[in-house]
N, C-alpha and C. Protein backbone atom coordinates (compact mmCIF):
# COMPACT_ATOMS: atom_id res chain seq x y z
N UNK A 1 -77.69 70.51 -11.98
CA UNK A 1 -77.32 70.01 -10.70
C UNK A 1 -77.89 70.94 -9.63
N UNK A 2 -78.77 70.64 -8.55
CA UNK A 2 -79.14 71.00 -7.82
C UNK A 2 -78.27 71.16 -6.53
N UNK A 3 -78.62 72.78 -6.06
CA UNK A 3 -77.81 72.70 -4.44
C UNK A 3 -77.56 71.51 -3.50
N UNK A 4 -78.62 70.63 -3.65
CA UNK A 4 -78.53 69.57 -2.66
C UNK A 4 -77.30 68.44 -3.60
N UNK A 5 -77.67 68.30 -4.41
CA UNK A 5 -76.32 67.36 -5.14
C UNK A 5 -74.85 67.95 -5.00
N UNK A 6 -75.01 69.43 -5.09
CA UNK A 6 -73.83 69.16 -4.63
C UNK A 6 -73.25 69.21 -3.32
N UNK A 7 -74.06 69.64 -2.52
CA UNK A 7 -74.04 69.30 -0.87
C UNK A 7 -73.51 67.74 -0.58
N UNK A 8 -74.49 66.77 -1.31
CA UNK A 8 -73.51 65.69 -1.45
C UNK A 8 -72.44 64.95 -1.75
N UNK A 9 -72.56 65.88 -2.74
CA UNK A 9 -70.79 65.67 -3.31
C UNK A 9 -69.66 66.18 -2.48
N UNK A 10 -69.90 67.61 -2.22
CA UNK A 10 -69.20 67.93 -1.22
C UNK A 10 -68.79 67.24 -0.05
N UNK A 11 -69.93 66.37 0.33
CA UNK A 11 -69.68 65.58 1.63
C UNK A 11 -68.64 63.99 1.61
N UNK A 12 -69.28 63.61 -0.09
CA UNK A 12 -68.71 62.76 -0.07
C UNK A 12 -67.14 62.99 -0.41
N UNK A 13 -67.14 64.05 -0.73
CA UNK A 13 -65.14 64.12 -0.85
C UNK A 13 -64.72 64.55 0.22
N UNK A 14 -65.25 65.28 1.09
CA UNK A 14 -64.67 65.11 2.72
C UNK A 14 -64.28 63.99 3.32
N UNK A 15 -65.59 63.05 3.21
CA UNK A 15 -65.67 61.70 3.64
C UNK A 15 -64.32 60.55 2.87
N UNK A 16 -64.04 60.65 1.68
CA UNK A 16 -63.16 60.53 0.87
C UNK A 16 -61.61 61.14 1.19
N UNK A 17 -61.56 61.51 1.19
CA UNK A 17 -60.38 62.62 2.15
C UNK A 17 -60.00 62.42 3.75
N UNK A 18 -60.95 62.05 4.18
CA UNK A 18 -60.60 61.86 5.98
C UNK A 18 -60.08 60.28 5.47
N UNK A 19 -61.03 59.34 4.92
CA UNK A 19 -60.55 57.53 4.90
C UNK A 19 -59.52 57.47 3.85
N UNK A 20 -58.93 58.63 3.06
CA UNK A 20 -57.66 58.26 2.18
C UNK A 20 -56.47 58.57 3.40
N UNK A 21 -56.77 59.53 4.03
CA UNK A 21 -56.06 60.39 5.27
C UNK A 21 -55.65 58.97 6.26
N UNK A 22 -56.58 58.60 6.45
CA UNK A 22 -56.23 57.69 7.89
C UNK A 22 -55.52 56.09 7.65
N UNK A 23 -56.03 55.96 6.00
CA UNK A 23 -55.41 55.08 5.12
C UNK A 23 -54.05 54.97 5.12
N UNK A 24 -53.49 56.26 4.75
CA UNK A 24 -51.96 56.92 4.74
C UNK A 24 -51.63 56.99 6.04
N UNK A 25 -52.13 56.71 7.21
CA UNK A 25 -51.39 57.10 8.14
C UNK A 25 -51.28 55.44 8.93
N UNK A 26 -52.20 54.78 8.77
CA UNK A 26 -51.75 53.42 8.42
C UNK A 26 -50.40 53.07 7.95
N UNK A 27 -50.43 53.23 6.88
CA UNK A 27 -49.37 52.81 6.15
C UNK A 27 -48.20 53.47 6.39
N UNK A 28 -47.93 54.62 6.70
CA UNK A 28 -47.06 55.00 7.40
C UNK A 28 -46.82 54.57 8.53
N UNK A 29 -48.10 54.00 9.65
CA UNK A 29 -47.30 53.49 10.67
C UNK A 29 -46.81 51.75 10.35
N UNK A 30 -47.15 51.26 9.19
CA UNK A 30 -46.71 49.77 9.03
C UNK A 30 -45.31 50.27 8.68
N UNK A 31 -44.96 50.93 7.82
CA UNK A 31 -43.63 50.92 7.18
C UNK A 31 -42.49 51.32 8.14
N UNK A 32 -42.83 52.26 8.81
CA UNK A 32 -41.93 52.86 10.16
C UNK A 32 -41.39 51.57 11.09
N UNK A 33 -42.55 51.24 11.30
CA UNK A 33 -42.83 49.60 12.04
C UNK A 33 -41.51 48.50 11.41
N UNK A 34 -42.03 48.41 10.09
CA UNK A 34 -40.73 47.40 8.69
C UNK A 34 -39.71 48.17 8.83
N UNK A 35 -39.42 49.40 8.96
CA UNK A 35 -37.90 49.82 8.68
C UNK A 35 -37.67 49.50 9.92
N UNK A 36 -38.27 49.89 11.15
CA UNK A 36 -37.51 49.60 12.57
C UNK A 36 -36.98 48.19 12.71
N UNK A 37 -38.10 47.45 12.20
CA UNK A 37 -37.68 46.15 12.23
C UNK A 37 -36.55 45.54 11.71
N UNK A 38 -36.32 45.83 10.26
CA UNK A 38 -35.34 45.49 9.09
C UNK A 38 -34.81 46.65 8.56
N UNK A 39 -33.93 47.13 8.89
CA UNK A 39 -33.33 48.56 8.87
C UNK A 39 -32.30 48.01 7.69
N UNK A 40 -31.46 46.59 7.77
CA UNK A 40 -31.01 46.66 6.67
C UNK A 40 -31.29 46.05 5.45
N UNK A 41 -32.00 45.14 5.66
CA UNK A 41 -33.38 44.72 4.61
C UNK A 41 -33.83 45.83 3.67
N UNK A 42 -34.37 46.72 4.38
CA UNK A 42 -35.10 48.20 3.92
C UNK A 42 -34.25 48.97 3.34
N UNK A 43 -33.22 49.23 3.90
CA UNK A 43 -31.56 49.79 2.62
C UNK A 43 -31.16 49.23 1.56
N UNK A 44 -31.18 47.82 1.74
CA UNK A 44 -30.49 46.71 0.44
C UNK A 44 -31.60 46.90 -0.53
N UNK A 45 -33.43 47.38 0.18
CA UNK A 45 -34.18 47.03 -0.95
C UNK A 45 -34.29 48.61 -1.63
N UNK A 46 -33.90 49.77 -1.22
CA UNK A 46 -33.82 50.81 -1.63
C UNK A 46 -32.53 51.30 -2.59
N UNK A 47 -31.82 50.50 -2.07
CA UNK A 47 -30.56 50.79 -3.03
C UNK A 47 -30.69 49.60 -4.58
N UNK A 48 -31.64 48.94 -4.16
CA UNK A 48 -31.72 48.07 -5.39
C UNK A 48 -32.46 48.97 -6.46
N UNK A 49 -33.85 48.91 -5.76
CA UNK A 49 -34.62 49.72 -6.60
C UNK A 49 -34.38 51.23 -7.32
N UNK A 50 -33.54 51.85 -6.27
CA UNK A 50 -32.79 52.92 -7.31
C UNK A 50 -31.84 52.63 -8.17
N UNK A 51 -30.79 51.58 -7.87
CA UNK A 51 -30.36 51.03 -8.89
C UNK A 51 -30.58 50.71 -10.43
N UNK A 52 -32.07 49.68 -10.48
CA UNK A 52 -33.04 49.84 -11.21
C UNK A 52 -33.19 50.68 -11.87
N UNK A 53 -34.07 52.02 -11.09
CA UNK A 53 -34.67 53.44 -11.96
C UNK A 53 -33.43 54.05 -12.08
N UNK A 54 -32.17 53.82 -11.94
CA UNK A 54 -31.08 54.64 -12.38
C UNK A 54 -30.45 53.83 -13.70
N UNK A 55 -31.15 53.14 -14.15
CA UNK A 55 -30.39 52.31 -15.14
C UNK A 55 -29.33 51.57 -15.08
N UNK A 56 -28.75 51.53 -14.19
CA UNK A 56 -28.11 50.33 -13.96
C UNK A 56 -28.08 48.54 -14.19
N UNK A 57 -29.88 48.53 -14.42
CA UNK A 57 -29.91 47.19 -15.18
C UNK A 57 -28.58 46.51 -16.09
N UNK A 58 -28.52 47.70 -17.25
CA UNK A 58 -28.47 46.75 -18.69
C UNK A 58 -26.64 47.14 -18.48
N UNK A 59 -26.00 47.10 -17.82
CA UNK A 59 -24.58 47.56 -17.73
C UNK A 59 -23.57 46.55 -17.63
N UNK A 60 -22.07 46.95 -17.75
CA UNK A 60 -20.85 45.72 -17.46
C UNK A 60 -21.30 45.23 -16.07
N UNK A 61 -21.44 46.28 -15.07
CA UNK A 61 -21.31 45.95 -13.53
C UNK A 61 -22.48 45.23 -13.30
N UNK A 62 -23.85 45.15 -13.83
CA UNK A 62 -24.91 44.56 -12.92
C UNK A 62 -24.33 42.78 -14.06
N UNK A 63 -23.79 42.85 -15.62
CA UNK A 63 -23.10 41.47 -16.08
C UNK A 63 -22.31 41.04 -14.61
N UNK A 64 -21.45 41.51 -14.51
CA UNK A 64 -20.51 41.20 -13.60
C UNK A 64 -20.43 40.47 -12.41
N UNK A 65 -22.08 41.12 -11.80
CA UNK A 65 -22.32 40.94 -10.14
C UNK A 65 -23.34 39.64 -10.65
N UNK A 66 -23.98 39.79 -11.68
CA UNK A 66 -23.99 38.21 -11.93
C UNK A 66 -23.37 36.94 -11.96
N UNK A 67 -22.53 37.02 -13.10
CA UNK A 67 -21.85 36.25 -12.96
C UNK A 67 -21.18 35.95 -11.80
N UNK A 68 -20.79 36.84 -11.22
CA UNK A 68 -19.87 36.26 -9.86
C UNK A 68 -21.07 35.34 -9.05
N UNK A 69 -22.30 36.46 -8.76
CA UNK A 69 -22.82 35.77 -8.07
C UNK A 69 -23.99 34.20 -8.37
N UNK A 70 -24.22 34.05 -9.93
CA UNK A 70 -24.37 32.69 -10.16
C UNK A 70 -23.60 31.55 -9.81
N UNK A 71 -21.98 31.75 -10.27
CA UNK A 71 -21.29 31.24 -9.94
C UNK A 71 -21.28 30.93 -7.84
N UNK A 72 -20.93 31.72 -7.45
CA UNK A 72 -21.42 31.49 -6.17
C UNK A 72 -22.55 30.66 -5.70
N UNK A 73 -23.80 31.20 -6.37
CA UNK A 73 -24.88 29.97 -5.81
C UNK A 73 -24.33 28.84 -6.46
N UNK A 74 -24.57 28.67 -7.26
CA UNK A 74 -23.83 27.29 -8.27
C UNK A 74 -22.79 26.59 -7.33
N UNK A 75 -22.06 26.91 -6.44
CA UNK A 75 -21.13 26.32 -6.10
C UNK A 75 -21.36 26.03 -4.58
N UNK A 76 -22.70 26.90 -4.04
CA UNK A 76 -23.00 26.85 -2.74
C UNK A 76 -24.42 25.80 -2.88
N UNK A 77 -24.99 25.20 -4.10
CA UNK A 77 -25.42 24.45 -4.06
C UNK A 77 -24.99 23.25 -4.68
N UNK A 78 -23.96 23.12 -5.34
CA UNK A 78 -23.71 21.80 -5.72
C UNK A 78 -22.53 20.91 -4.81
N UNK A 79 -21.80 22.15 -3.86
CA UNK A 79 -21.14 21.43 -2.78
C UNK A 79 -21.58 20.54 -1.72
N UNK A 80 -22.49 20.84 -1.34
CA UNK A 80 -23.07 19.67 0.03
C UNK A 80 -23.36 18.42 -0.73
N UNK A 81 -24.04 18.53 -2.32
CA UNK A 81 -23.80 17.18 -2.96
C UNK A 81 -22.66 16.61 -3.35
N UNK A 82 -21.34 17.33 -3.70
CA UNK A 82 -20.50 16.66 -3.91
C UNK A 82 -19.51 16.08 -2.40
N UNK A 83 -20.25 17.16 -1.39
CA UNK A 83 -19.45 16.18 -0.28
C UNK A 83 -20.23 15.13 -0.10
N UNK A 84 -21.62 15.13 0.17
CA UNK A 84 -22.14 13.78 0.44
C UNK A 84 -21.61 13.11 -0.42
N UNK A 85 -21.52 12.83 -1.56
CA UNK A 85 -20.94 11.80 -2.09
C UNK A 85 -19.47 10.96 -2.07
N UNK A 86 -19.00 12.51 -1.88
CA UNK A 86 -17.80 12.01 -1.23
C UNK A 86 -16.90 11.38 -0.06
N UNK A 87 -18.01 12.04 0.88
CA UNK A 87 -18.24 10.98 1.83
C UNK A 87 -19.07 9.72 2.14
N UNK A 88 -19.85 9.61 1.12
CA UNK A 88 -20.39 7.93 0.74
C UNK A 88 -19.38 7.50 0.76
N UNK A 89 -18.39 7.23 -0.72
CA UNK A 89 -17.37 7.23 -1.25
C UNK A 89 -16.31 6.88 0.03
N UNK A 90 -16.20 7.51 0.77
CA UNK A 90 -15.09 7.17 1.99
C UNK A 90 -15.51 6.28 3.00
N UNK A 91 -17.10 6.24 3.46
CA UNK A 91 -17.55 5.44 4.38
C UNK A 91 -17.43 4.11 3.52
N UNK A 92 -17.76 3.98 2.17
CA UNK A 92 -17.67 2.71 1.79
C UNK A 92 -15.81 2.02 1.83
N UNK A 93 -15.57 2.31 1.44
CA UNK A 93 -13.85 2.01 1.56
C UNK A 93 -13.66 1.80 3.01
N UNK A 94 -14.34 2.18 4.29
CA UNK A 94 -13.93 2.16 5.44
C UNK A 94 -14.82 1.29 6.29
N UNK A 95 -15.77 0.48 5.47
CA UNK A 95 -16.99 0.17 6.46
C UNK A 95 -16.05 -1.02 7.51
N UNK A 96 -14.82 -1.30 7.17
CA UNK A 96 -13.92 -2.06 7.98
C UNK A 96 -13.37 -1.50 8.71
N UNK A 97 -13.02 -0.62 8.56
CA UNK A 97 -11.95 0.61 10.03
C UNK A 97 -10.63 -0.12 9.93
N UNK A 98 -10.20 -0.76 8.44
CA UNK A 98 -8.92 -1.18 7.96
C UNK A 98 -8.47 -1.78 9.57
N UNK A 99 -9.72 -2.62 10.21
CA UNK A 99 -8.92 -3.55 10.67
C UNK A 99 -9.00 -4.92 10.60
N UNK A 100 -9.18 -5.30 9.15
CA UNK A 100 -9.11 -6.41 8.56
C UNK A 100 -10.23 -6.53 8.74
N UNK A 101 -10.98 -7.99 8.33
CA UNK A 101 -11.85 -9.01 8.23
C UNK A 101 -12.62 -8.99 9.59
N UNK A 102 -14.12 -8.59 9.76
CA UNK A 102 -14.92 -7.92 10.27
C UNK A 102 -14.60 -9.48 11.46
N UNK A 103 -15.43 -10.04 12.64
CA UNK A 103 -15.50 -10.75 13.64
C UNK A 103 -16.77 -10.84 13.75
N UNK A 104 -17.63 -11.83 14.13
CA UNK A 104 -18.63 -11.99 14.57
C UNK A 104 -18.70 -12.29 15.96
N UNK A 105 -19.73 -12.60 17.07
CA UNK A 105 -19.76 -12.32 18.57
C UNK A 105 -18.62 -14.07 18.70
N UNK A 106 -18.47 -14.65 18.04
CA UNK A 106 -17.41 -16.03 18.67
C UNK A 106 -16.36 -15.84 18.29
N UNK A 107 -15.79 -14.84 17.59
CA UNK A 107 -14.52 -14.45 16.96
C UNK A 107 -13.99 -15.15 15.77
N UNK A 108 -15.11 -15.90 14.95
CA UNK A 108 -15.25 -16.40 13.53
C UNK A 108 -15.20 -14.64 12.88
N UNK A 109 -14.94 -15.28 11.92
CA UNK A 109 -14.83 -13.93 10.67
C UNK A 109 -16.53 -14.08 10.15
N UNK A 110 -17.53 -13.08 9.97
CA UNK A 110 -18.60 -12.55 9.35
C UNK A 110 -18.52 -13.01 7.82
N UNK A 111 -19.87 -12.96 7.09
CA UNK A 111 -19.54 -13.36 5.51
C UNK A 111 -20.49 -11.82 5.21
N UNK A 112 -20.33 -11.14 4.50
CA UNK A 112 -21.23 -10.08 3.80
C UNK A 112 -21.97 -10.39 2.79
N UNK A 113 -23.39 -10.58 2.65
CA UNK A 113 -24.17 -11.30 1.22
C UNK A 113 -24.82 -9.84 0.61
């Protein structure tokens, strides 16, 4: 390897070093930016992830916070269907307003086909 090769090399890990440098300081200013923004977003996702690398996965408590919380979605999505239906269910029984036998504009009674 000749002086001049490594003159280049040298240069190119400077050069390498300043654009990893300014790279990182990027990214430091996006993330500063995300935490200011979502401060508690950015906690919930830090306490997860240590959660995680603390092993907490495979335990009673992360069973637990499941189940509760399947159950929860499960019940926060199958409710708006069981009210719509249930209020089908009531509009039909009521399409009279239980005041008898519907009227047409001469005050004859309507036929429903």
């Amino acid at each position: 390897m000749t002086s001049d090769d490594k003159d280049d090399d040298r240069e190119a890990s400077r050069r390498a070093r300043r654009q990893t440098s300014r790279d990182l300081e990027e990214v430091k200013t996006d993330l500063v930016a995300f935490v200011s923004a979502h401060p508690v977003g950015t906690l919930a996702a830090a306490l997860g992830v240590g959660y995680a690398f603390g092993g907490g996965i495979f335990t009673r408590l992360t069973s637990g916070l499941l189940r509760v919380g399947l159950r929860l979605g499960i019940q926060i999505a199958v409710m708006p269907v069981i009210e719509q239906e249930l209020a089908a269910l009531v509009g039909v029984g009521r399409s009279t307003n239980g005041a008898g036998p519907e009227t047409g504009p001469s005050g004859g009674e309507t036929t429903h086909h």
